[in-house]
PDB file of N, CA and C in Angstrom:
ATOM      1  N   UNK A   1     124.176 136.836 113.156  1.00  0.00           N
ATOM      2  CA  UNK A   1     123.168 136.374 112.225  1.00  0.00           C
ATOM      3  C   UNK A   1     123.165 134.838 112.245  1.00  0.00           C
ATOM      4  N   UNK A   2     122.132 134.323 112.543  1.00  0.00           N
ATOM      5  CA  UNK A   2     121.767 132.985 112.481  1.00  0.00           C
ATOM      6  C   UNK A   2     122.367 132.450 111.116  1.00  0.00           C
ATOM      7  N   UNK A   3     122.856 130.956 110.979  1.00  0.00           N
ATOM      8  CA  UNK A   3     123.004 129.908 109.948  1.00  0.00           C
ATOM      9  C   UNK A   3     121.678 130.045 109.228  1.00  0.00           C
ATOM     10  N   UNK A   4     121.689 129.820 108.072  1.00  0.00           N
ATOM     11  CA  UNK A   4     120.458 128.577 108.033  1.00  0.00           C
ATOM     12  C   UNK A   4     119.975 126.868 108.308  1.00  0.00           C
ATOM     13  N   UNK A   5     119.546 126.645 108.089  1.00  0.00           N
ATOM     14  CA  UNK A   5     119.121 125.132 108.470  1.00  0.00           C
ATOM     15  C   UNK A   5     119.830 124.426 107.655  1.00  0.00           C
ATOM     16  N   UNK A   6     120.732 123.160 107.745  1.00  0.00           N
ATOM     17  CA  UNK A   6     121.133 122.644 106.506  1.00  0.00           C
ATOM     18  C   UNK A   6     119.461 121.573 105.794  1.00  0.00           C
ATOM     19  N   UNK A   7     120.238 121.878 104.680  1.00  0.00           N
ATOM     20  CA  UNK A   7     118.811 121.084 103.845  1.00  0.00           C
ATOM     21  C   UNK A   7     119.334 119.852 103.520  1.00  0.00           C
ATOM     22  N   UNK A   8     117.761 119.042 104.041  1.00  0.00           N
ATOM     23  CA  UNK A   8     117.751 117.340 104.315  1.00  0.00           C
ATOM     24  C   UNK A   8     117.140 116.846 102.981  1.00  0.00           C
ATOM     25  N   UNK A   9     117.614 116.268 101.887  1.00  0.00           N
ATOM     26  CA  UNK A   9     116.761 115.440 101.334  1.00  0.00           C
ATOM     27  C   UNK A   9     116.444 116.306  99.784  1.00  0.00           C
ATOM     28  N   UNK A  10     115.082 115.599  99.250  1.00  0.00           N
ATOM     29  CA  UNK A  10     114.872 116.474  97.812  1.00  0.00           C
ATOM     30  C   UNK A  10     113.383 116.712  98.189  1.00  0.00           C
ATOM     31  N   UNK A  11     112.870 117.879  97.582  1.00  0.00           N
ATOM     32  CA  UNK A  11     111.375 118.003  97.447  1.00  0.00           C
ATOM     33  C   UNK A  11     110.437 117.334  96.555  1.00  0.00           C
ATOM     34  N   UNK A  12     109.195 117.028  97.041  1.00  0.00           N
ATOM     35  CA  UNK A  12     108.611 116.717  95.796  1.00  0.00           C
ATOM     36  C   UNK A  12     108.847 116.973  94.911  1.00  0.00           C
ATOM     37  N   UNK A  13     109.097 118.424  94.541  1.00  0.00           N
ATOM     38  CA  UNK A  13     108.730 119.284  93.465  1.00  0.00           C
ATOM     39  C   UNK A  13     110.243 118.538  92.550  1.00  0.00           C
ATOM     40  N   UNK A  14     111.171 118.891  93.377  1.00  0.00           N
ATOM     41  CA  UNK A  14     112.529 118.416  92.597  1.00  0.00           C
ATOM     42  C   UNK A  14     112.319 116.931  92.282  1.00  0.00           C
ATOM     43  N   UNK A  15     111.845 116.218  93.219  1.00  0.00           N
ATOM     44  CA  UNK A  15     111.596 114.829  92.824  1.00  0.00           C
ATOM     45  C   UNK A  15     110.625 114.041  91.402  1.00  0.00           C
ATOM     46  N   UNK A  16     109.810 114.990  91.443  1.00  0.00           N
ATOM     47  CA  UNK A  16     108.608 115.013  90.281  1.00  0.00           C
ATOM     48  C   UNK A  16     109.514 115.620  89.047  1.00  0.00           C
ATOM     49  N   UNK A  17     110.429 116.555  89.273  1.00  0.00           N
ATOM     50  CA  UNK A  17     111.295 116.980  87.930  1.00  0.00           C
ATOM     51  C   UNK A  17     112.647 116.204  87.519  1.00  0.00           C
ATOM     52  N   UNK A  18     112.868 115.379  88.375  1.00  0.00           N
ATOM     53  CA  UNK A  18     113.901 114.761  88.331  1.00  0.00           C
ATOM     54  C   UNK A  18     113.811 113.732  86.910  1.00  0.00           C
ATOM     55  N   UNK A  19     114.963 113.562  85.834  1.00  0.00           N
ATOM     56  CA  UNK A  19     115.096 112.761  84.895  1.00  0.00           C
ATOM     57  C   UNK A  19     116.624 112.248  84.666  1.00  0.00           C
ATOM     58  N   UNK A  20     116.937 110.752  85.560  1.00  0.00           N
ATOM     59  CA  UNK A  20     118.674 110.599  85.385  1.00  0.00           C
ATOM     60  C   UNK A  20     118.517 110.218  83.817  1.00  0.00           C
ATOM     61  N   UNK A  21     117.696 110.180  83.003  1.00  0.00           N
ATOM     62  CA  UNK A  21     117.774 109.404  81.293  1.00  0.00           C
ATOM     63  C   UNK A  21     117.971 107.719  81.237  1.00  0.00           C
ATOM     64  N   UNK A  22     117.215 107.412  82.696  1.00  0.00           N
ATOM     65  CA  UNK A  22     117.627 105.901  82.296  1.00  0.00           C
ATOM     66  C   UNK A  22     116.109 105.113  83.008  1.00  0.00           C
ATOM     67  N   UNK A  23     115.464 103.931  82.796  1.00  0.00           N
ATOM     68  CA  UNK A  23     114.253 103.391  83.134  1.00  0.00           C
ATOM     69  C   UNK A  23     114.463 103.100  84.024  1.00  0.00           C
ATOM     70  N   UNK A  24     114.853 103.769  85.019  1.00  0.00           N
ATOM     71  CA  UNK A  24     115.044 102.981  86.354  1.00  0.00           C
ATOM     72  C   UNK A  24     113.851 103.972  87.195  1.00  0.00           C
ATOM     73  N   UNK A  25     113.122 103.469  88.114  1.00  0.00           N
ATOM     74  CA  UNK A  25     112.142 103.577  88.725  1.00  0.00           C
ATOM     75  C   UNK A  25     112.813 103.642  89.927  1.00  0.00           C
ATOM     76  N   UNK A  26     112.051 105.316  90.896  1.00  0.00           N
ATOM     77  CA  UNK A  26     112.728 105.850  91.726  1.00  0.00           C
ATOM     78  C   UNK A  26     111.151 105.950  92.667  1.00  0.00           C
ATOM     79  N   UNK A  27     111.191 105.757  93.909  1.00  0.00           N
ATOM     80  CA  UNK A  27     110.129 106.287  95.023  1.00  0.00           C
ATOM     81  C   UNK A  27     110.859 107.453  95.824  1.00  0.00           C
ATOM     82  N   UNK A  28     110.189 108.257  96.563  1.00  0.00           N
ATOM     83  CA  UNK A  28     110.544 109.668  97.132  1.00  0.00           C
ATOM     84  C   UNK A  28     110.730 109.154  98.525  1.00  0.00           C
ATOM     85  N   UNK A  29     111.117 108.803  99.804  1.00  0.00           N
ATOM     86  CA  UNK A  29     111.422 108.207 100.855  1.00  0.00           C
ATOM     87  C   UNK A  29     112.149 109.329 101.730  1.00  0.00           C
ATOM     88  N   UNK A  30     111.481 109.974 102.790  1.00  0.00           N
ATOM     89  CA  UNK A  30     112.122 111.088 103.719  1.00  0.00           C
ATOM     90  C   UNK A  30     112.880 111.930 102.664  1.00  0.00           C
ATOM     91  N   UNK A  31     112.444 112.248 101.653  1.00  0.00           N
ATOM     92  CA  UNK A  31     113.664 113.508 101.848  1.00  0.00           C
ATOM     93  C   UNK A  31     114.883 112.584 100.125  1.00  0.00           C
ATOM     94  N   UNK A  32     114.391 111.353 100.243  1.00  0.00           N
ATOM     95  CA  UNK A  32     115.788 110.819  99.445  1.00  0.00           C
ATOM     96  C   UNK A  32     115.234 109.506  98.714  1.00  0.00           C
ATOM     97  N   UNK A  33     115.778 109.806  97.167  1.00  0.00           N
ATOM     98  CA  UNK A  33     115.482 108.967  96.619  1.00  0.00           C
ATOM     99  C   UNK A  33     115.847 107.315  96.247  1.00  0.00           C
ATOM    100  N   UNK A  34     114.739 106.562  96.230  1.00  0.00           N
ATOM    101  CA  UNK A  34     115.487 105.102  96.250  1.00  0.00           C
ATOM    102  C   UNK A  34     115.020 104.473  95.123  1.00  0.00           C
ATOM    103  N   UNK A  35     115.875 103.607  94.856  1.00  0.00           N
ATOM    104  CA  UNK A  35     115.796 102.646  93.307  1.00  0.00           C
ATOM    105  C   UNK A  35     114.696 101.879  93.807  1.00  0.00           C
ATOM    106  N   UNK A  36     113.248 101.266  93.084  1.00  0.00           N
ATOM    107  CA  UNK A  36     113.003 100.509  92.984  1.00  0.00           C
ATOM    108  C   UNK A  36     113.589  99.284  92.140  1.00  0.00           C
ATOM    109  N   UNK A  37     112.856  98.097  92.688  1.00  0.00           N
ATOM    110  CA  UNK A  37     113.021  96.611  91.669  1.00  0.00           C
ATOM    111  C   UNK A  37     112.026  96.852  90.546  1.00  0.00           C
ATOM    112  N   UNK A  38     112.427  96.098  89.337  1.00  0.00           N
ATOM    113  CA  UNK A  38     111.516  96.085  88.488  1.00  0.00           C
ATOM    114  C   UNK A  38     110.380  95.079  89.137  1.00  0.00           C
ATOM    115  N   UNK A  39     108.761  94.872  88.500  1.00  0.00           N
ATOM    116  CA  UNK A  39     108.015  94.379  89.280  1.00  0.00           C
ATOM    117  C   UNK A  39     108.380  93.177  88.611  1.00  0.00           C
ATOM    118  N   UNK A  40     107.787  92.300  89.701  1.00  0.00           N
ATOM    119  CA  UNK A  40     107.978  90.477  89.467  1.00  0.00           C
ATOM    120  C   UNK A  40     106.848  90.096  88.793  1.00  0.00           C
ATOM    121  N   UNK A  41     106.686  89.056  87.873  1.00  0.00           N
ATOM    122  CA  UNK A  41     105.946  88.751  86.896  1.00  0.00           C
ATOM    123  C   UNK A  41     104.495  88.390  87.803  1.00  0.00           C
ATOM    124  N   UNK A  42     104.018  87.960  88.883  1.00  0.00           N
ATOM    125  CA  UNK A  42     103.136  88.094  89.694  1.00  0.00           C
ATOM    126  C   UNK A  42     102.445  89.636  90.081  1.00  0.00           C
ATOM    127  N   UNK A  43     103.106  90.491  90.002  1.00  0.00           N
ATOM    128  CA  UNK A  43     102.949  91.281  90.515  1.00  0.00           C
ATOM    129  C   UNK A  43     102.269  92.236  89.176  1.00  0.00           C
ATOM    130  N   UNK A  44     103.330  91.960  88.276  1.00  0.00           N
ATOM    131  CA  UNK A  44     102.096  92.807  86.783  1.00  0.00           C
ATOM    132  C   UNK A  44     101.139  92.123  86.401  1.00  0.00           C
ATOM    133  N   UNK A  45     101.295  90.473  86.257  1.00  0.00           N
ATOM    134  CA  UNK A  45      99.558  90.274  86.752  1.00  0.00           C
ATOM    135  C   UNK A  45      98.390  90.289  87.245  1.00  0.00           C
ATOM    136  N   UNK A  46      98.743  90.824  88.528  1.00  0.00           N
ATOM    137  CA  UNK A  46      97.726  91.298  89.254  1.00  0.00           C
ATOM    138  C   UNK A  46      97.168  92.648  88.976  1.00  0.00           C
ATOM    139  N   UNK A  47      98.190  93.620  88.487  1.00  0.00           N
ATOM    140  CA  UNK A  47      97.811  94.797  88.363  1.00  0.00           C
ATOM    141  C   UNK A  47      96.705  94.951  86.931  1.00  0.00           C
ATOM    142  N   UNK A  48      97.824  93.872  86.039  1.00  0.00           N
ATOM    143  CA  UNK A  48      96.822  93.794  85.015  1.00  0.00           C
ATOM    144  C   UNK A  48      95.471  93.806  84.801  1.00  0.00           C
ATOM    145  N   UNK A  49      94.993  92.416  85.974  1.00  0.00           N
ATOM    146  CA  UNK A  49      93.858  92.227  86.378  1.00  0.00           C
ATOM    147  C   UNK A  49      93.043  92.989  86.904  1.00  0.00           C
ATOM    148  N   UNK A  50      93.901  94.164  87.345  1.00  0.00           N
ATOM    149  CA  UNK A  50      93.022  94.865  88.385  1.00  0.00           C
ATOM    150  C   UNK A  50      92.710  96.033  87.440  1.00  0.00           C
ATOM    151  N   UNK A  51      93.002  96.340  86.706  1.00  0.00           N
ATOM    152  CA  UNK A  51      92.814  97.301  85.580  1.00  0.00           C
ATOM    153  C   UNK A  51      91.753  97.039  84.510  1.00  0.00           C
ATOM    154  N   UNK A  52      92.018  95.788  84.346  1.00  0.00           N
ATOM    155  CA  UNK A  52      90.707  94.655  83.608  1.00  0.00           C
ATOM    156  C   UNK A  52      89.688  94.617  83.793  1.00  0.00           C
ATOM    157  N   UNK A  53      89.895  94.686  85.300  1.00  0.00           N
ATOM    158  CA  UNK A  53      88.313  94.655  85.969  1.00  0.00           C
ATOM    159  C   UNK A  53      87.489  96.282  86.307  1.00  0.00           C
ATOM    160  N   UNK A  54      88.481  97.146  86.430  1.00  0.00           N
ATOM    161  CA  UNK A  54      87.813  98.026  86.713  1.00  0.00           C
ATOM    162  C   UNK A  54      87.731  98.556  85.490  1.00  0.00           C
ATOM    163  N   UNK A  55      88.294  98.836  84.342  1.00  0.00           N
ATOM    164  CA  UNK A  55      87.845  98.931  83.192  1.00  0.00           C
ATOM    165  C   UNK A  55      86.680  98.995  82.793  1.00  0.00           C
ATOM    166  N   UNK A  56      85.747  97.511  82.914  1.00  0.00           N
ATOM    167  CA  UNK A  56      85.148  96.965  82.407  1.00  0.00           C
ATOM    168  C   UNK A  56      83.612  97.489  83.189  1.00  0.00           C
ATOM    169  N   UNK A  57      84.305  97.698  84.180  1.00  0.00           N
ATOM    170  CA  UNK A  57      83.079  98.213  85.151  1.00  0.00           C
ATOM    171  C   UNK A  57      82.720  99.794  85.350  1.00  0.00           C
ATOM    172  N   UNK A  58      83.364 100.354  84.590  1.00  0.00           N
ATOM    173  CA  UNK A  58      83.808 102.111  84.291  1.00  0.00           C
ATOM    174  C   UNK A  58      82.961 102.370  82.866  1.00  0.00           C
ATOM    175  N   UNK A  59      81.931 103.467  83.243  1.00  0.00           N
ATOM    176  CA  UNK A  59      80.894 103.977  82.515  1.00  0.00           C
ATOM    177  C   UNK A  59      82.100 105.175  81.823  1.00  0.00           C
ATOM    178  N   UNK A  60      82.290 105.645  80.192  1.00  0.00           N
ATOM    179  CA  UNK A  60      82.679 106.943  79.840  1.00  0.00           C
ATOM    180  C   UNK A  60      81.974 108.010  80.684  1.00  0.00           C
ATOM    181  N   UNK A  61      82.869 108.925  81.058  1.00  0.00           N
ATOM    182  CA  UNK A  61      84.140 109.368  80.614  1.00  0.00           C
ATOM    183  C   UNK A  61      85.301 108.682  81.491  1.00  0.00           C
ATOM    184  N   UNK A  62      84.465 108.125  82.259  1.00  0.00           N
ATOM    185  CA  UNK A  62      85.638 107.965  83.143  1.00  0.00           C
ATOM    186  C   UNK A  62      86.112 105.915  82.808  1.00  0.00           C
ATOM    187  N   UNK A  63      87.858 106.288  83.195  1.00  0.00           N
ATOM    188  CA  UNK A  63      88.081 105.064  82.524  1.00  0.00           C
ATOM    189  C   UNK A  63      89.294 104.738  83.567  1.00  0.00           C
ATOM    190  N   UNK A  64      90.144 103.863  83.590  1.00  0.00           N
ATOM    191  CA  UNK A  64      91.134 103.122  84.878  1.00  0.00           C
ATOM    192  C   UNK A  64      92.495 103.894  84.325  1.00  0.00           C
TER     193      UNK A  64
END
């Protein structure tokens, strides 16, 4: 009788359910999860902006 395959990594599914209880921000990468950086103060500005703008330009129901 054949092995099975060893298993590589986490699934979406486990990845999307995953909660360690702490604010740390995780991306899904092959199979394995990695810490992001918190974003740099440039970087939530821009997003800000970019939310601002499309906001503003978004008819109900639909919104950013």
């Amino acid at each position: 009788m054949a092995e099975p395959a060893p298993r590589h990594g986490m699934t979406v599914g486990e990845f999307l359910a995953y909660d360690d209880g702490t604010d740390v921000r995780y991306e899904l990468v092959g199979g394995e999860m990695i810490a992001m950086n918190p974003p740099a103060e440039p970087h939530v500005r821009i997003t800000s902006n970019l939310f601002e703008a499309l906001s503003r330009r978004l008819t109900r129901p639909c919104r950013a």
